[in-house]
Protein backbone atom coordinates (compact mmCIF):
# COMPACT_ATOMS: atom_id res chain seq x y z
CA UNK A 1 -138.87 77.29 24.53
CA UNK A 2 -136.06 74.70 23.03
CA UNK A 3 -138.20 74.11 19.64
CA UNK A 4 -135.96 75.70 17.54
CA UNK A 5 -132.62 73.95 19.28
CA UNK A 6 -133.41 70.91 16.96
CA UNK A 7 -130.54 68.67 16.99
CA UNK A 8 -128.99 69.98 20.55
CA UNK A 9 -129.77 66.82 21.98
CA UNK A 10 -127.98 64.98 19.67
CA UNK A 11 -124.77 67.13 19.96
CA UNK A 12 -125.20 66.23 23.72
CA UNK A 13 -125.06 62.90 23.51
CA UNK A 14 -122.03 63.24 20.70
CA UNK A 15 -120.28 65.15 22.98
CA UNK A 16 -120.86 62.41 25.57
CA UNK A 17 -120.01 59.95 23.56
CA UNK A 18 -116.66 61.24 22.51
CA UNK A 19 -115.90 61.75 26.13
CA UNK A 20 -116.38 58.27 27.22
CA UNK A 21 -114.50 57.16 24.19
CA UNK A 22 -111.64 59.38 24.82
CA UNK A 23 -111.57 57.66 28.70
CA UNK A 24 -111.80 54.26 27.02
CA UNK A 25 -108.93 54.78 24.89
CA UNK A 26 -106.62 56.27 27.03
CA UNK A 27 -107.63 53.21 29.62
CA UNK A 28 -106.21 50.83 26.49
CA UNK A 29 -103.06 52.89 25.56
CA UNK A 30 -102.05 52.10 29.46
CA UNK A 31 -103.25 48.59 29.11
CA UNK A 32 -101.01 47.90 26.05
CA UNK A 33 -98.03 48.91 27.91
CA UNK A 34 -98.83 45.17 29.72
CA UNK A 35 -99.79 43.66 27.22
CA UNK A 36 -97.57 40.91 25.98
CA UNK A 37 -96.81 39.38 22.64
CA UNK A 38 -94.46 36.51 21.59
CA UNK A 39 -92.20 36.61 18.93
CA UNK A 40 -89.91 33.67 17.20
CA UNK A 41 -87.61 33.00 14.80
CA UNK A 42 -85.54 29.81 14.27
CA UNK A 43 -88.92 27.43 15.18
CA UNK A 44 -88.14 28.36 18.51
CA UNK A 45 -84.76 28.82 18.95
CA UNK A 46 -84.87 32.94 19.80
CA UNK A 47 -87.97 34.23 21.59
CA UNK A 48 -88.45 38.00 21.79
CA UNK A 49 -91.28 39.69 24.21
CA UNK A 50 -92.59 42.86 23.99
CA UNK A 51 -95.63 45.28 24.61
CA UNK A 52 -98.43 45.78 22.80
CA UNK A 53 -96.88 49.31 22.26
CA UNK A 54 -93.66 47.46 20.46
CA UNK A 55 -91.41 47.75 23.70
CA UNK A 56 -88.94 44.70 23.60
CA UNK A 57 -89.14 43.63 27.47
CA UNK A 58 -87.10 39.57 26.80
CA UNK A 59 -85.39 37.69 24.76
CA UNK A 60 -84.81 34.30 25.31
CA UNK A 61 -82.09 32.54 22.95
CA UNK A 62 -81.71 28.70 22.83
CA UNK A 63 -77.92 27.85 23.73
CA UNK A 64 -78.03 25.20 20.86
CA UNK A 65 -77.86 27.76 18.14
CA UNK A 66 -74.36 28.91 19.66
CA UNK A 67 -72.52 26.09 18.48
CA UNK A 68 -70.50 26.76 15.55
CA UNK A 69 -69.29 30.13 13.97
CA UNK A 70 -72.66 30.50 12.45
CA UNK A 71 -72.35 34.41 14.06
CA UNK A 72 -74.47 35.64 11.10
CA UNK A 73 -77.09 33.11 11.51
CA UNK A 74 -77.50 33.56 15.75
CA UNK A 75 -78.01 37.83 14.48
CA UNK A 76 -79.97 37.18 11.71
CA UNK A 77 -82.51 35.02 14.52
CA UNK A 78 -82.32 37.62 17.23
CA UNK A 79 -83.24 40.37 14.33
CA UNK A 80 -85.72 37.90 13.22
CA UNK A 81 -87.58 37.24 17.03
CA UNK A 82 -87.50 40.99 17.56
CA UNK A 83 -89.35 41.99 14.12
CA UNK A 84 -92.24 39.36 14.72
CA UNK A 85 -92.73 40.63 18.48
CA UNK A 86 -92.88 43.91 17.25
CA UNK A 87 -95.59 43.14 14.07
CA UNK A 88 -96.93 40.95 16.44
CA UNK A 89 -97.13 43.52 18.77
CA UNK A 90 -98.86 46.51 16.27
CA UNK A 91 -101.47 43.71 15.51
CA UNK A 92 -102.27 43.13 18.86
CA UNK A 93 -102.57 47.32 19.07
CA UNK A 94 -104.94 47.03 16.03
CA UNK A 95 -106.95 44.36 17.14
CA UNK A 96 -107.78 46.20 20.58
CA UNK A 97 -108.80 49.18 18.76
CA UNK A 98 -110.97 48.07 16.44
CA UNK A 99 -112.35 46.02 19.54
CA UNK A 100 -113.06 49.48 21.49
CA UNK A 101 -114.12 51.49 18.10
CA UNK A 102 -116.85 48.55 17.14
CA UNK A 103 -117.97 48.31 21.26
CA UNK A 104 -118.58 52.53 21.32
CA UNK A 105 -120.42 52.03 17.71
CA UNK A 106 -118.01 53.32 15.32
CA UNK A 107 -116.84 51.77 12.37
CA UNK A 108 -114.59 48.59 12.71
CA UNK A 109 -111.91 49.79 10.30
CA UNK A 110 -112.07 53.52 11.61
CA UNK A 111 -107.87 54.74 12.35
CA UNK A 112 -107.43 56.33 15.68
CA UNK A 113 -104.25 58.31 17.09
CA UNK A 114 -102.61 56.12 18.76
């Protein structure tokens, strides 16, 4: 009776598939918005923290680098700390992703919405 269906149990267990992965990722976009990443400038001096979704949540600056006039320098730090969290941070994104796409069977370097 299904003889002629052919590949209808492979679009099943596509369709499956693409289900589970679509509960997988939105399990990971909720999971990145705890996920923290460290940034620094300075070697040290100004630490930024953010989600892996790029959301600044710290920033810890070193009282050391206040002394002086060196206003410039204590900006150019912060700017510094806050641009590392955040590459930091779409790395981290990247890294999970390509973790999930290789565990379902998919290519490693495949780009999902995120």
């Amino acid at each position: 009776m299904f003889k002629g269906l052919g590949g209808l149990g492979d679009m099943a267990k596509m369709m499956k598939t693409a289900q589970e992965m679509q509960v997988k990722i939105a399990e990971l976009q909720d999971q990145m918005h705890t996920m923290l990443v460290e940034g620094q400038s300075g070697a040290g001096l100004v630490k930024a923290v953010a989600t892996a979704k790029g959301e600044l949540k710290s920033l810890d600056i070193d009282p050391s680098i206040f002394n002086g006039s060196d206003k410039e320098v204590v900006e150019d730090l912060i700017l510094a700390a806050i641009k590392d969290a955040q590459s930091k941070a779409a790395q981290r994104a990247e890294d999970e992703m390509s973790k999930l796409t290789s565990e379902m069977g998919l290519p490693a370097d495949m780009k999902l919405p995120f």
